[in-house]
PDB file of N, CA and C in Angstrom:
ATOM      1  N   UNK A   1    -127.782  77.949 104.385  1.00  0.00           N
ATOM      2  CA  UNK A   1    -129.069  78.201 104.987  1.00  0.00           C
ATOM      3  C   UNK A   1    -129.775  76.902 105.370  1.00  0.00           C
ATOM      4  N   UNK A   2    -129.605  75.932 104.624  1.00  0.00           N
ATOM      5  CA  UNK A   2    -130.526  74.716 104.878  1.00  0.00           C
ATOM      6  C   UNK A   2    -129.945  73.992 106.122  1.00  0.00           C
ATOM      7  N   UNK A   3    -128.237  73.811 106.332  1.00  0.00           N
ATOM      8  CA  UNK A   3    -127.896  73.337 107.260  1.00  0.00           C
ATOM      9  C   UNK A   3    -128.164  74.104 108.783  1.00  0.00           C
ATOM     10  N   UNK A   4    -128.741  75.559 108.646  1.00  0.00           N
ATOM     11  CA  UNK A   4    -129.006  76.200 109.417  1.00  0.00           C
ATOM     12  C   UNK A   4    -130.449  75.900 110.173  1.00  0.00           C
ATOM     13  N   UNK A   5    -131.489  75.567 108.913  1.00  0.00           N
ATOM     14  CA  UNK A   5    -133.138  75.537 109.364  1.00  0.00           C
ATOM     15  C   UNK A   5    -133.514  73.918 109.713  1.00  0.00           C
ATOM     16  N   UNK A   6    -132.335  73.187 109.196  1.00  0.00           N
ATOM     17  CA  UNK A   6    -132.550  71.565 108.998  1.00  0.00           C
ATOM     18  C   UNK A   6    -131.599  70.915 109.203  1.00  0.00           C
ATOM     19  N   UNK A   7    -130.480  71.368 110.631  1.00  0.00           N
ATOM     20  CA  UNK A   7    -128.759  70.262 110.883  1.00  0.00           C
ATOM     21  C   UNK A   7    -129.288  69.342 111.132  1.00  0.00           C
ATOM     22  N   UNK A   8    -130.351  68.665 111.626  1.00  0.00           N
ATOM     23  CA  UNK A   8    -129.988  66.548 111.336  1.00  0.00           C
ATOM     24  C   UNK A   8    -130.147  66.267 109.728  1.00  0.00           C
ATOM     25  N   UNK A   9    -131.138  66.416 109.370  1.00  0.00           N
ATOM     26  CA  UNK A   9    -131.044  66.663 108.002  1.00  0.00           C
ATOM     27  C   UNK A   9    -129.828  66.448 107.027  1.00  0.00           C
ATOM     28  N   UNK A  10    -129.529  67.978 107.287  1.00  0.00           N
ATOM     29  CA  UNK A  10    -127.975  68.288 106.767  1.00  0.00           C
ATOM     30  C   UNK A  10    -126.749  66.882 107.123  1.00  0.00           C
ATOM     31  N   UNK A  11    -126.944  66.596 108.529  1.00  0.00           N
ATOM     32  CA  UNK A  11    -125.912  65.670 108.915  1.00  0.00           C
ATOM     33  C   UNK A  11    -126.454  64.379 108.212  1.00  0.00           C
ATOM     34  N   UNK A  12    -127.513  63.856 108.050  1.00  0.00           N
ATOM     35  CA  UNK A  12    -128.035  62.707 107.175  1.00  0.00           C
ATOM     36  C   UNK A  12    -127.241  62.498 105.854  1.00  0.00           C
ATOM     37  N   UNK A  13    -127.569  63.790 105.195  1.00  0.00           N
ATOM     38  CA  UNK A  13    -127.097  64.145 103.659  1.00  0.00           C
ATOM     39  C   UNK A  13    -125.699  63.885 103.441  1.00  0.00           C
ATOM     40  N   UNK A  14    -124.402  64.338 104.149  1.00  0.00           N
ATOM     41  CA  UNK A  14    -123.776  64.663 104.585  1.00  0.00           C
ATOM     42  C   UNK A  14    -123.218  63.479 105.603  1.00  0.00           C
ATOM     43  N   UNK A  15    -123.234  62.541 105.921  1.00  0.00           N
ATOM     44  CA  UNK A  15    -122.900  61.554 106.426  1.00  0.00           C
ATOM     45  C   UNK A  15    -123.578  59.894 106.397  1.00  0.00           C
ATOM     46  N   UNK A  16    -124.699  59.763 106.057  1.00  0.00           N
ATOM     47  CA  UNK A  16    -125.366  58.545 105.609  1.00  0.00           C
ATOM     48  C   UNK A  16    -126.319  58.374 104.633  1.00  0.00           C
ATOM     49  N   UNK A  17    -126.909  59.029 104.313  1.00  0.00           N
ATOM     50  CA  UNK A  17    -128.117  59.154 103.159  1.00  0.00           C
ATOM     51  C   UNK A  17    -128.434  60.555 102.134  1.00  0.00           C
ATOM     52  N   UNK A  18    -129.610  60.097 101.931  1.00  0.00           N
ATOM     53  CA  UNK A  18    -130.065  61.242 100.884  1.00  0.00           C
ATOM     54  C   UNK A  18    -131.096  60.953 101.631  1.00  0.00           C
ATOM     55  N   UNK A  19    -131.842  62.830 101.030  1.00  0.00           N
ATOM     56  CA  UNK A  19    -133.554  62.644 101.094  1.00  0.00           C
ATOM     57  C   UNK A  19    -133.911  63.382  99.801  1.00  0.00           C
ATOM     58  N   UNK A  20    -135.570  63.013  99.653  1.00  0.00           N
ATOM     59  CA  UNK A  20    -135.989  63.209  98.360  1.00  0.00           C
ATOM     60  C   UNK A  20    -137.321  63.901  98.258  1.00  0.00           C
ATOM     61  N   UNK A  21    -137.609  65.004  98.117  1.00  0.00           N
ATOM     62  CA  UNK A  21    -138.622  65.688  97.939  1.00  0.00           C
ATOM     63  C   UNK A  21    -139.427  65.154  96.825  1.00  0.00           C
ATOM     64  N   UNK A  22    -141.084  65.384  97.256  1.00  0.00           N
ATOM     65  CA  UNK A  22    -141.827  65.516  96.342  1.00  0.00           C
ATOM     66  C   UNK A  22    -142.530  63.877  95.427  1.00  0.00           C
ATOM     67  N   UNK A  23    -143.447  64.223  95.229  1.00  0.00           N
ATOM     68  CA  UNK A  23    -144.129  62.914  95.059  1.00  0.00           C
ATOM     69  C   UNK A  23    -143.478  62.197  93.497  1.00  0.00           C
ATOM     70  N   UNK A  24    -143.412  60.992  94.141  1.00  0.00           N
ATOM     71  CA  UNK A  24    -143.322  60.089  92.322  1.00  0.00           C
ATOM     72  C   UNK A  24    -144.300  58.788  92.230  1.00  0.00           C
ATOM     73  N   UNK A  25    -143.742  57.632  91.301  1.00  0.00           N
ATOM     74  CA  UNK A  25    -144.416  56.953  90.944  1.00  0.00           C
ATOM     75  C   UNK A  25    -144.860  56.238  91.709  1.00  0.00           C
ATOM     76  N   UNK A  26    -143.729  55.910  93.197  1.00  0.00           N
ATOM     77  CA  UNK A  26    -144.377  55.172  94.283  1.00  0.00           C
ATOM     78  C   UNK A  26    -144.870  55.862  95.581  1.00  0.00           C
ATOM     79  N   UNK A  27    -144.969  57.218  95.811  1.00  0.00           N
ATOM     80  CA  UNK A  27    -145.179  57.746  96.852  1.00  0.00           C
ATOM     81  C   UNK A  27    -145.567  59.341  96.417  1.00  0.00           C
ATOM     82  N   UNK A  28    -146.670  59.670  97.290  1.00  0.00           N
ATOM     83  CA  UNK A  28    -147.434  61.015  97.079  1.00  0.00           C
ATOM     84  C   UNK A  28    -146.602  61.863  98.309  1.00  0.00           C
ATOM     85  N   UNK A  29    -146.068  61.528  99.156  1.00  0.00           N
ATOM     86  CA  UNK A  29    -145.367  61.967 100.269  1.00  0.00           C
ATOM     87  C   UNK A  29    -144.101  63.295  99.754  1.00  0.00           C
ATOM     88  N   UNK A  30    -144.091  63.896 100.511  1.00  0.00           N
ATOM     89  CA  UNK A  30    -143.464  65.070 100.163  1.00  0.00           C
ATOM     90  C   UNK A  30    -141.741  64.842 100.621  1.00  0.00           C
ATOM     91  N   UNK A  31    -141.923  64.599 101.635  1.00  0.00           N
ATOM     92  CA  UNK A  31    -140.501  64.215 101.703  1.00  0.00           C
ATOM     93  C   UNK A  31    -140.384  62.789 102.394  1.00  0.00           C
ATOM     94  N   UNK A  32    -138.648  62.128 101.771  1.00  0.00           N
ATOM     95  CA  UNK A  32    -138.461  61.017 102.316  1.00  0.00           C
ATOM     96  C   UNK A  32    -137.112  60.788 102.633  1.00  0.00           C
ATOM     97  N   UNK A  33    -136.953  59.874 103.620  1.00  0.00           N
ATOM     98  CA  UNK A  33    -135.560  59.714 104.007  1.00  0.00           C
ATOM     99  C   UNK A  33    -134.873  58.289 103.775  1.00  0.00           C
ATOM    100  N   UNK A  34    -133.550  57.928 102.870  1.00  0.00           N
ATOM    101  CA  UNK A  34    -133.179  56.974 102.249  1.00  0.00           C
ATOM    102  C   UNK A  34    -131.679  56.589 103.261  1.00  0.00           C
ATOM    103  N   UNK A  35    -131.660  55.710 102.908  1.00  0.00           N
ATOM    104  CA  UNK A  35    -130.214  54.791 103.077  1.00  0.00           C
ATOM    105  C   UNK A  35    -130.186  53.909 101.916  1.00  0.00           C
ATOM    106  N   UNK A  36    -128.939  53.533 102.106  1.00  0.00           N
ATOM    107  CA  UNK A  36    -128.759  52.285 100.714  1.00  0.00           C
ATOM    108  C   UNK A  36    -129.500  51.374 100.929  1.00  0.00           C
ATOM    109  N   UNK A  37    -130.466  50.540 102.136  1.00  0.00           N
ATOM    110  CA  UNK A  37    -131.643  49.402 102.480  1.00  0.00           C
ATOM    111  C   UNK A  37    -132.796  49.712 101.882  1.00  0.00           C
ATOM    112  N   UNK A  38    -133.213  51.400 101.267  1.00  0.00           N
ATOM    113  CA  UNK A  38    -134.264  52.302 100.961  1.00  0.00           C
ATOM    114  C   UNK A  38    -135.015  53.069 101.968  1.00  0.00           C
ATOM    115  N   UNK A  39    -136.198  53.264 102.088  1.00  0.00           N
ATOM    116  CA  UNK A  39    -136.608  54.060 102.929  1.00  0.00           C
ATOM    117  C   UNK A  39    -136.974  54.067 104.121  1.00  0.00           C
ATOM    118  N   UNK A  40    -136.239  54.500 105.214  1.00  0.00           N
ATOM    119  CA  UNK A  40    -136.198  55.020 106.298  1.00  0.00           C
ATOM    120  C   UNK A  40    -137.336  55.901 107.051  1.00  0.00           C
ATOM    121  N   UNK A  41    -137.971  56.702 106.498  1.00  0.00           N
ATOM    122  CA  UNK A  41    -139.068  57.254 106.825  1.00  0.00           C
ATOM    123  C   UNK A  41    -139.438  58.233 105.716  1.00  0.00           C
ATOM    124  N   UNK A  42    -140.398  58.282 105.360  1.00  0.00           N
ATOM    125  CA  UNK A  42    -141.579  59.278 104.349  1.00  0.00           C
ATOM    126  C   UNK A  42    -142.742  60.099 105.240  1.00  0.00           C
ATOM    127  N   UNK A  43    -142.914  61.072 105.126  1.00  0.00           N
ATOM    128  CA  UNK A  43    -144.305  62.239 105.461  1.00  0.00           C
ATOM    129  C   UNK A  43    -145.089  61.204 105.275  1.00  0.00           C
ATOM    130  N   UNK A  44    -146.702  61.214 106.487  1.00  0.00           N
ATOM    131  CA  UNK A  44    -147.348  60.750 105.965  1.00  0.00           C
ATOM    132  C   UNK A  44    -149.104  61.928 106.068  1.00  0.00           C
ATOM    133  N   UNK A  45    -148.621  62.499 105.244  1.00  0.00           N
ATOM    134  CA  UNK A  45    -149.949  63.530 105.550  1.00  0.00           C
ATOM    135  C   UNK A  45    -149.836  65.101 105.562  1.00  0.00           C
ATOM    136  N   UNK A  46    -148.720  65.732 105.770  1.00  0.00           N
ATOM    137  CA  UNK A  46    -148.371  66.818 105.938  1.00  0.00           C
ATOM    138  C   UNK A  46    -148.838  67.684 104.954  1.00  0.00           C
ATOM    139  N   UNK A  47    -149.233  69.017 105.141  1.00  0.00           N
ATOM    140  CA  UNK A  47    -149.854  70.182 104.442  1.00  0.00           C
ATOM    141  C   UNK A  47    -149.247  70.680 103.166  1.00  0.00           C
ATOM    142  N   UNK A  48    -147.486  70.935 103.761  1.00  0.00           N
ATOM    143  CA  UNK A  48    -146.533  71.545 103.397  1.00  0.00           C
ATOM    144  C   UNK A  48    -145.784  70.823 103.520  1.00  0.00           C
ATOM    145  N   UNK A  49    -144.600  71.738 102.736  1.00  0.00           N
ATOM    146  CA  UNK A  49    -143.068  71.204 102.220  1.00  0.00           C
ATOM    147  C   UNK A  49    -142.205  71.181 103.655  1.00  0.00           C
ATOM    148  N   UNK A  50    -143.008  72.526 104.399  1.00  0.00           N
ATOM    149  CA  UNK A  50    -142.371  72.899 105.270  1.00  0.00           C
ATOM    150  C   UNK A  50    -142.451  71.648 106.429  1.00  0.00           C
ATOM    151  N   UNK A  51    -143.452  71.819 106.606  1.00  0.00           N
ATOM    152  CA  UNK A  51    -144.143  70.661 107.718  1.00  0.00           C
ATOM    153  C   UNK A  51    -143.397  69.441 107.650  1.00  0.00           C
ATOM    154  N   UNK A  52    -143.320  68.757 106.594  1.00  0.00           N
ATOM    155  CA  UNK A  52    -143.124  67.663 106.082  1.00  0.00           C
ATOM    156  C   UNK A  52    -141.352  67.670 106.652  1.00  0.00           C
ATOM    157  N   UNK A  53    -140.845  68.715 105.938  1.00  0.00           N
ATOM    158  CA  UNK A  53    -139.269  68.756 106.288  1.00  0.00           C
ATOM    159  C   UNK A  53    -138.932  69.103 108.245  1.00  0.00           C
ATOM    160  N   UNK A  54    -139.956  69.392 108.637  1.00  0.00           N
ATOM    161  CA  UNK A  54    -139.827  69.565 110.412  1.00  0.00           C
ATOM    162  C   UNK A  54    -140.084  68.127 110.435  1.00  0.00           C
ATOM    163  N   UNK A  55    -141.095  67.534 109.906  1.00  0.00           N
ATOM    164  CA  UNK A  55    -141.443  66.389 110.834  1.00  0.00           C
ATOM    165  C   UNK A  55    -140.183  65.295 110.491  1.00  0.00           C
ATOM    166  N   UNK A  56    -139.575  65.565 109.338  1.00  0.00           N
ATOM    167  CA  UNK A  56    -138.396  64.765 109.035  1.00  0.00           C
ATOM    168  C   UNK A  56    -137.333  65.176 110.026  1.00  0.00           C
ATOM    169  N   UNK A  57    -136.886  66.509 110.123  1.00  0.00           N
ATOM    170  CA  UNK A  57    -136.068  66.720 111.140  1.00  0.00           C
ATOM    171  C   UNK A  57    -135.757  66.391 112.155  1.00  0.00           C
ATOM    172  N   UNK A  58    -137.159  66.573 112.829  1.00  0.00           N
ATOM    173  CA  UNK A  58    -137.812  65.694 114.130  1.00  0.00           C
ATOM    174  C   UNK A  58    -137.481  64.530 114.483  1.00  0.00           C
ATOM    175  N   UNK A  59    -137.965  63.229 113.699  1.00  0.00           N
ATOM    176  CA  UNK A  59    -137.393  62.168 113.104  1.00  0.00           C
ATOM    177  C   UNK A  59    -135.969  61.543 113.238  1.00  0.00           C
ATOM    178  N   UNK A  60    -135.488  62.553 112.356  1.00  0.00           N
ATOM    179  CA  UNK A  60    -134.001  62.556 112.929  1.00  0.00           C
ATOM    180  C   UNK A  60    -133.166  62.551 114.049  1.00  0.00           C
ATOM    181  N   UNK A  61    -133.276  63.659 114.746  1.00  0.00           N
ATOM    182  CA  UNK A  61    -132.878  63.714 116.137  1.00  0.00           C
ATOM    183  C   UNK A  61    -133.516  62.172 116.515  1.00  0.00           C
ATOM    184  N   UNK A  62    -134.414  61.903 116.688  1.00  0.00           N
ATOM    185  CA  UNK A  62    -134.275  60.603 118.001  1.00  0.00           C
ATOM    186  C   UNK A  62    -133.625  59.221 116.767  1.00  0.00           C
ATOM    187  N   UNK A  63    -133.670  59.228 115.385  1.00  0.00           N
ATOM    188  CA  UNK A  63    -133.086  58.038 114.808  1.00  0.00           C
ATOM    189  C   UNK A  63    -131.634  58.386 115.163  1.00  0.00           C
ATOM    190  N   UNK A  64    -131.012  59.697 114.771  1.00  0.00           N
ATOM    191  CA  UNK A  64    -129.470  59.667 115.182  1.00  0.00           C
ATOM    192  C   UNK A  64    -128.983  58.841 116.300  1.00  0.00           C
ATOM    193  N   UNK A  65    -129.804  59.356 117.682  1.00  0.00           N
ATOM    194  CA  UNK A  65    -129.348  59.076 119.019  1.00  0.00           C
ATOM    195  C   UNK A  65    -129.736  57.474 118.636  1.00  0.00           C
ATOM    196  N   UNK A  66    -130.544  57.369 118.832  1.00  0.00           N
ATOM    197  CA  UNK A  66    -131.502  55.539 119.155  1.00  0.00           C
ATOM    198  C   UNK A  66    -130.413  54.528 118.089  1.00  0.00           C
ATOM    199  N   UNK A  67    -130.055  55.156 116.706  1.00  0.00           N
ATOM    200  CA  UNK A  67    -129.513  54.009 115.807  1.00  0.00           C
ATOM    201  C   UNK A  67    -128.496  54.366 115.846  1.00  0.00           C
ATOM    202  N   UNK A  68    -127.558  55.344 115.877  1.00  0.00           N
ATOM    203  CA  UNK A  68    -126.077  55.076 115.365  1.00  0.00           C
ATOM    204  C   UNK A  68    -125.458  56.164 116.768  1.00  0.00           C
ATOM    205  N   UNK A  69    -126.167  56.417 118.052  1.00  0.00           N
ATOM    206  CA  UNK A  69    -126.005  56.542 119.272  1.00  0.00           C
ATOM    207  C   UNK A  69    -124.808  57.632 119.436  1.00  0.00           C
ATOM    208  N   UNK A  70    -125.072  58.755 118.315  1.00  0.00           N
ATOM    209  CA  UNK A  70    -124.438  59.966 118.782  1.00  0.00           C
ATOM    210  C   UNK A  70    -125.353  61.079 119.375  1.00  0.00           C
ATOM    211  N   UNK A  71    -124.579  62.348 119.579  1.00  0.00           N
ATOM    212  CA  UNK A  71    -125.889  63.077 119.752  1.00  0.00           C
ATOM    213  C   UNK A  71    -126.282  63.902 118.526  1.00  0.00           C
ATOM    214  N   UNK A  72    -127.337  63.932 118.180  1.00  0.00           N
ATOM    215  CA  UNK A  72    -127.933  64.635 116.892  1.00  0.00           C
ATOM    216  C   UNK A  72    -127.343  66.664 117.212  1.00  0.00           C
ATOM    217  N   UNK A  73    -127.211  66.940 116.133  1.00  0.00           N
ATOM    218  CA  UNK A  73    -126.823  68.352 115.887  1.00  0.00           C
ATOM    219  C   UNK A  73    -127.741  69.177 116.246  1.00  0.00           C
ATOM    220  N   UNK A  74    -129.641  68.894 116.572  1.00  0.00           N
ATOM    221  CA  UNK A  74    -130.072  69.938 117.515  1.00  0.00           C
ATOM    222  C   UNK A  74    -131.168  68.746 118.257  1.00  0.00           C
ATOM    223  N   UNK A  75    -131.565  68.838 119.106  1.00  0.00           N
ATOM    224  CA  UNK A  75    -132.513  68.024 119.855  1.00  0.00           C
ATOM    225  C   UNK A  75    -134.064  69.099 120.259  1.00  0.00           C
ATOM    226  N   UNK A  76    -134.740  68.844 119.846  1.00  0.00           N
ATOM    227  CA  UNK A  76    -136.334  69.200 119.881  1.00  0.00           C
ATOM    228  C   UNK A  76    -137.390  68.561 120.682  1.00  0.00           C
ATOM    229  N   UNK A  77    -137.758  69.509 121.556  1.00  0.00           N
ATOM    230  CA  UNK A  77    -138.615  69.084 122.080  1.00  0.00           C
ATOM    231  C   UNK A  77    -139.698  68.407 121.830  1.00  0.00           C
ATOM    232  N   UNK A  78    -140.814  67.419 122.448  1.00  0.00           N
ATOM    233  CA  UNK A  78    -142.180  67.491 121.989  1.00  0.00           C
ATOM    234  C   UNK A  78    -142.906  68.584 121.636  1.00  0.00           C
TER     235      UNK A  78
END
């Protein structure tokens, strides 16, 4: 299901990184996106879990294409 509501995501997880829900000692941000350099991008403001995980998605698609110049698994409009 998740690779269904969230494939860049999924392809992140799954081919270069992790991401990490939910706030800790250094960040109130709901979700964040890692590589082995550290963080790549974090929510900055979002309502929801939900929100937070679109705007990461989002995110994705243009870092796939722009940094490692494949095409991302769904592409989203503005």
């Amino acid at each position: 299901m998740f690779e269904k509501c969230f494939p860049n995501l999924d392809w992140w997880i799954c081919s270069h990184g992790w991401v990490e829900l939910g706030g800790d000692d250094y960040s109130n941000s709901w979700v964040r996106i890692l590589d082995e350099g550290g963080t790549c991008w974090e929510d900055d403001g979002s309502k929801s879990l939900e929100t937070a995980l679109m705007a990461a998605e989002k995110w994705l698609a243009i870092e796939i294409k722009d940094r490692f110049g494949e095409t991302p698994p769904k592409i989203y409009k503005n």
